[in-house]
Protein backbone atom coordinates (compact mmCIF):
# COMPACT_ATOMS: atom_id res chain seq x y z
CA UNK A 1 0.00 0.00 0.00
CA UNK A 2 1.18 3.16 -0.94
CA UNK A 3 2.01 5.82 1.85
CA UNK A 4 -0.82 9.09 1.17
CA UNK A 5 0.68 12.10 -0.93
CA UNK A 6 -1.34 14.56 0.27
CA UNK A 7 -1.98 16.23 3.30
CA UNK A 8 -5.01 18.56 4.42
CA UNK A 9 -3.69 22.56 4.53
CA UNK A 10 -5.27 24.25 7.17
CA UNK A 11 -5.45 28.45 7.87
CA UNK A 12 -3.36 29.46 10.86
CA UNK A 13 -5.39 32.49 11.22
CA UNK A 14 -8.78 30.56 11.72
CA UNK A 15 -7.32 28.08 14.37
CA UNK A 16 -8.51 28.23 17.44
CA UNK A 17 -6.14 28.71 20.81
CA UNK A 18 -5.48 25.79 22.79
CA UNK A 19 -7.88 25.69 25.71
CA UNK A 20 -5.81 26.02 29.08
CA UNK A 21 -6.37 23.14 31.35
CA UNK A 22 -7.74 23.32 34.88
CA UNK A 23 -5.80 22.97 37.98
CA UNK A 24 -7.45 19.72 38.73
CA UNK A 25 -6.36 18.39 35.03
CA UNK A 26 -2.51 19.26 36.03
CA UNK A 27 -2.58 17.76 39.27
CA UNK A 28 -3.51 14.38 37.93
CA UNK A 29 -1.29 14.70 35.09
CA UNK A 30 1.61 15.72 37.54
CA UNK A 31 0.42 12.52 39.77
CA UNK A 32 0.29 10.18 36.79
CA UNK A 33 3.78 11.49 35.32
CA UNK A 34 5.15 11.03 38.91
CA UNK A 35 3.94 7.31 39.45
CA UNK A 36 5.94 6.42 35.77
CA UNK A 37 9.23 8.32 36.73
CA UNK A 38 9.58 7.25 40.64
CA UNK A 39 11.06 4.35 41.28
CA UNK A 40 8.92 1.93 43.98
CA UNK A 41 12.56 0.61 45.33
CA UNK A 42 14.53 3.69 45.93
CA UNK A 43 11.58 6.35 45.55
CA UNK A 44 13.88 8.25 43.57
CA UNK A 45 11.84 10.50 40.96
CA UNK A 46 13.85 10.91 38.06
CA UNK A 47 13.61 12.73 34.83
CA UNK A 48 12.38 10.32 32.32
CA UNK A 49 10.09 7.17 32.91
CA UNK A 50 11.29 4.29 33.87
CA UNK A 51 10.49 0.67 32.48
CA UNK A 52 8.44 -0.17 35.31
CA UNK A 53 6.33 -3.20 33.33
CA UNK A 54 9.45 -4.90 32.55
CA UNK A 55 11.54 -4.09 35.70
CA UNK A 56 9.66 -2.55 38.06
CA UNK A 57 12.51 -1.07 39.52
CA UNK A 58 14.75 1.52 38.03
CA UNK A 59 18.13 0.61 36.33
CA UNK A 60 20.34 1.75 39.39
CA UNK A 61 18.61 -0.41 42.14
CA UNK A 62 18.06 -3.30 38.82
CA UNK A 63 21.68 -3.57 38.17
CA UNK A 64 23.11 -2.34 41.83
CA UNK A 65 25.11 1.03 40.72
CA UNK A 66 24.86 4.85 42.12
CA UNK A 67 22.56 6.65 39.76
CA UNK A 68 24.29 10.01 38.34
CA UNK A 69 22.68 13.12 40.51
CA UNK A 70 21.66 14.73 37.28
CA UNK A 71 19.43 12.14 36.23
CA UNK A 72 17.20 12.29 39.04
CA UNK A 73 15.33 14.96 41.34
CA UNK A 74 17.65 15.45 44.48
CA UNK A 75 15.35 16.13 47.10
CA UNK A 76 15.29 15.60 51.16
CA UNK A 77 12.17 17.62 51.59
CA UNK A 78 8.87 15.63 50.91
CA UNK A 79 7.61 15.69 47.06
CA UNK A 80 6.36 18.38 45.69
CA UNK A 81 4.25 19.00 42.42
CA UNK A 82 5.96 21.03 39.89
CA UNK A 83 2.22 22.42 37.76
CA UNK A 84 2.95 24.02 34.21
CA UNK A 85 0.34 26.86 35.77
């Protein structure tokens, strides 16, 4: 099958501005982007997600080394949600 050739052009001018989410929205989205990047082991919270359906751990505590300080959020004061708002 051939890949499409076209594409639909639309008017920048008549697009509409993206709708602003509620504070509500951003707090679960903070919560569900926290539960993928901390790890259950170590309850480090790092900066990218971690492959917690194949290891449910992070690679550190996985393959016993000291994670790099810059990959992770340093913190000795309880969590705290970081909103885009």
């Amino acid at each position: 099958m051939q890949p499409p050739t076209r594409a639909w052009l639309y008017n920048v001018d008549l697009a509409r501005p993206k709708r602003t989410p509620a504070l509500a929205q951003e707090w679960a989205l903070d919560r569900a982007m926290a539960a993928r990047s901390t790890c259950p082991e170590c309850r480090r919270r790092y900066f990218f997600c971690l492959p917690l359906r194949t290891q449910g751990r992070c690679d550190p505590c996985d393959k016993g080394y000291e994670p790099s300080p810059d990959t992770y959020v340093a913190s000795t004061a309880p969590a705290i949600h970081r909103l885009a708002a």
